[in-house]
Protein backbone atom coordinates (compact mmCIF):
# COMPACT_ATOMS: atom_id res chain seq x y z
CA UNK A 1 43.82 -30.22 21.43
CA UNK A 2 43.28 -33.71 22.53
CA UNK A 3 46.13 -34.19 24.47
CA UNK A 4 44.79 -31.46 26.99
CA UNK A 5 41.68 -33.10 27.40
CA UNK A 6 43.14 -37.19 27.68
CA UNK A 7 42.94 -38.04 31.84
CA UNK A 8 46.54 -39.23 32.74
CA UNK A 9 45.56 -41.47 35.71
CA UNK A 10 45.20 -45.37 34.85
CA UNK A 11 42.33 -47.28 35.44
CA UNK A 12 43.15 -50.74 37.48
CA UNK A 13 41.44 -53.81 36.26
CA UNK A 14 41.20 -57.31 38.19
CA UNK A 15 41.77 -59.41 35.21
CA UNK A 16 41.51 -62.63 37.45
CA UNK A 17 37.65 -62.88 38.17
CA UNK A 18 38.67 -65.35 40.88
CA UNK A 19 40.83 -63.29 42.75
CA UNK A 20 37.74 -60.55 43.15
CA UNK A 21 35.50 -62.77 44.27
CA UNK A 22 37.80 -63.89 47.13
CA UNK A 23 38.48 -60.33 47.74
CA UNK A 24 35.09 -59.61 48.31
CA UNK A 25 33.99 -63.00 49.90
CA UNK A 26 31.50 -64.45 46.91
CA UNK A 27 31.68 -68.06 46.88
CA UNK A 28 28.21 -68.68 45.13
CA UNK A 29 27.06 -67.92 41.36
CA UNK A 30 24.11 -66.08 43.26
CA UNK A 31 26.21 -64.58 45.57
CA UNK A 32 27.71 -62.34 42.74
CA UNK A 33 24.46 -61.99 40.85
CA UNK A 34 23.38 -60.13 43.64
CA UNK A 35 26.78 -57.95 44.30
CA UNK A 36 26.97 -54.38 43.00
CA UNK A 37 30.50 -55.70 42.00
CA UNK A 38 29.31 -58.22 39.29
CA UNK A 39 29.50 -55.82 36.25
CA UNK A 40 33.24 -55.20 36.83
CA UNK A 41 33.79 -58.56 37.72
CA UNK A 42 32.40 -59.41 34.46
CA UNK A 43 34.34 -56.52 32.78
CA UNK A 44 37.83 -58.01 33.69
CA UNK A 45 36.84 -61.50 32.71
CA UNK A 46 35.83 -60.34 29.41
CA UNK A 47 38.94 -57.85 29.43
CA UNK A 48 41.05 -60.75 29.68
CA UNK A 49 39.62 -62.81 26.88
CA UNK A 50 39.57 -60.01 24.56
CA UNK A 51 43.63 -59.62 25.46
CA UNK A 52 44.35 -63.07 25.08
CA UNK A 53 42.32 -63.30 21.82
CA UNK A 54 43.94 -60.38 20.42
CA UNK A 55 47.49 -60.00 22.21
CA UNK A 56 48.07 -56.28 21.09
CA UNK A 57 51.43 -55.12 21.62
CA UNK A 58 49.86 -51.78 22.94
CA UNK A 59 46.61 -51.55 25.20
CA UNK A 60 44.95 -48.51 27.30
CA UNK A 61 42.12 -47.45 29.10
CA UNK A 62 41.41 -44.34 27.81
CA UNK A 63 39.51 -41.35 29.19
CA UNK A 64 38.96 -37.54 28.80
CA UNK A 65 38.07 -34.53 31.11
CA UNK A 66 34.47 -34.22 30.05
CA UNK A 67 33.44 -37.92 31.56
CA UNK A 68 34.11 -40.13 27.97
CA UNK A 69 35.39 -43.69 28.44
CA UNK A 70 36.58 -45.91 26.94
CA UNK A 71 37.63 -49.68 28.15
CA UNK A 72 40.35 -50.65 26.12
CA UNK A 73 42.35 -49.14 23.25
CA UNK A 74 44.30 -51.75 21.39
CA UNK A 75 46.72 -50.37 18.39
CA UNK A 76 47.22 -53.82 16.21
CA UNK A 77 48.88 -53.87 12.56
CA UNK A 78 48.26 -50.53 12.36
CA UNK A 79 44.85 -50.30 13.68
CA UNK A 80 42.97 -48.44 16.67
CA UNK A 81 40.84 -51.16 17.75
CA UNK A 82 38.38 -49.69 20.83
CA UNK A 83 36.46 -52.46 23.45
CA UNK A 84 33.78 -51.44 25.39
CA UNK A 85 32.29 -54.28 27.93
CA UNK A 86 29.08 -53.71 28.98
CA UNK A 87 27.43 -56.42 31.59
CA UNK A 88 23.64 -56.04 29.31
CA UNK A 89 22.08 -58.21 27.76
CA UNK A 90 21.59 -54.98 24.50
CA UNK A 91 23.88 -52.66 24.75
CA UNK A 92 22.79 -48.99 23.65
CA UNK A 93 25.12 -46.96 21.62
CA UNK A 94 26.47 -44.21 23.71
CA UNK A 95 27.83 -40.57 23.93
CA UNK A 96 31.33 -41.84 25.00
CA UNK A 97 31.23 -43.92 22.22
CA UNK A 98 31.13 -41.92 19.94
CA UNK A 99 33.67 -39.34 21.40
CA UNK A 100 36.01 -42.18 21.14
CA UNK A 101 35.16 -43.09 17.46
CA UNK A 102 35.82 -39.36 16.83
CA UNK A 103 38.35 -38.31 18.92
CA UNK A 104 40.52 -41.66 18.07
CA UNK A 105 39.69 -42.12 14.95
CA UNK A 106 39.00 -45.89 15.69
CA UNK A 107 38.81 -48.09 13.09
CA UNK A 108 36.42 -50.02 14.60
CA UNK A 109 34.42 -50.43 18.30
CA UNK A 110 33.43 -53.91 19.56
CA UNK A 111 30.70 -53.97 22.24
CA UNK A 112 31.79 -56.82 24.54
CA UNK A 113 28.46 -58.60 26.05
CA UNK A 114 27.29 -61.67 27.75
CA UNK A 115 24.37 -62.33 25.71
CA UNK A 116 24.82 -64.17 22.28
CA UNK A 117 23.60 -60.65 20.10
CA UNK A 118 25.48 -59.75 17.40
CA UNK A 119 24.14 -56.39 15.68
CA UNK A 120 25.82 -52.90 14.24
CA UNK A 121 25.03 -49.65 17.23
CA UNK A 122 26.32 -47.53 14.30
CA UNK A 123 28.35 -47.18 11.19
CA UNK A 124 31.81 -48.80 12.63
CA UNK A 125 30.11 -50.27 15.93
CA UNK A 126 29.27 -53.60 16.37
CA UNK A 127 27.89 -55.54 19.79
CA UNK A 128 28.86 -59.23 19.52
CA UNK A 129 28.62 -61.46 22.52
CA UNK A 130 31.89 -62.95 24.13
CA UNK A 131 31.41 -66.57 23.05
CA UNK A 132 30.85 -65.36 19.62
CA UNK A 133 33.69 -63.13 19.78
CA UNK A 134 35.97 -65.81 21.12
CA UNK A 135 35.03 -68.18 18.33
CA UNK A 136 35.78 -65.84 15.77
CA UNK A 137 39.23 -64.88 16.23
């Protein structure tokens, strides 16, 4: 059953990028290039767009027992809607990905990433770059 293998605990995301690079005292561009921090730091920033783009009345971070993730769930005019951010300039098409298409029946998975690639991972998955992303909605 699904339900026994969903994880219960929430995930915390730092949706102000400033904030966590105060937290962790980056003041320079190159400062957080170098940080093992700068892939969440870019997660949150893109989590934020995406949210503000979209404003779902219902969003999650979703996970199960066996190690599957996924970012954000967004249910929207009757839609599952799955975001996965990934700090690369191609994102591969992975195992937790496609747990989530399966086990949430998604209707579709965007693949949030810096670069400016916009390409189908799989039947239902497509990687699309956050500027493009923003300009489309």
């Amino acid at each position: 059953m699904l339900a026994d293998r969903q994880v219960k605990s929430p995930k915390i995301y730092l949706r102000d990028s400033g904030i966590l690079h105060h937290l962790i005292g980056l003041e320079t561009e190159a400062q957080l290039q170098a940080h093992s921090k700068v892939g969440s730091s870019w997660e949150g920033f893109a989590l934020e767009q995406v949210l503000r783009q979209t404003r779902p009345k219902q969003a999650y971070f979703w996970a199960t027992q066996g190690g599957a993730e996924l970012d954000l769930l967004v249910f929207k005019e009757g839609r599952r809607l799955g975001y996965e951010f990934k700090y690369a300039e191609r994102p591969q098409f992975t195992r937790s990905m496609r747990v989530a298409m399966e086990d949430l029946r998604l209707d579709e998975l965007l693949v949030i990433s810096p670069g400016a690639v916009h390409a189908s991972l799989a039947p239902g998955v497509t990687v699309i770059g956050i500027e493009t992303f923003a300009s489309d909605r």
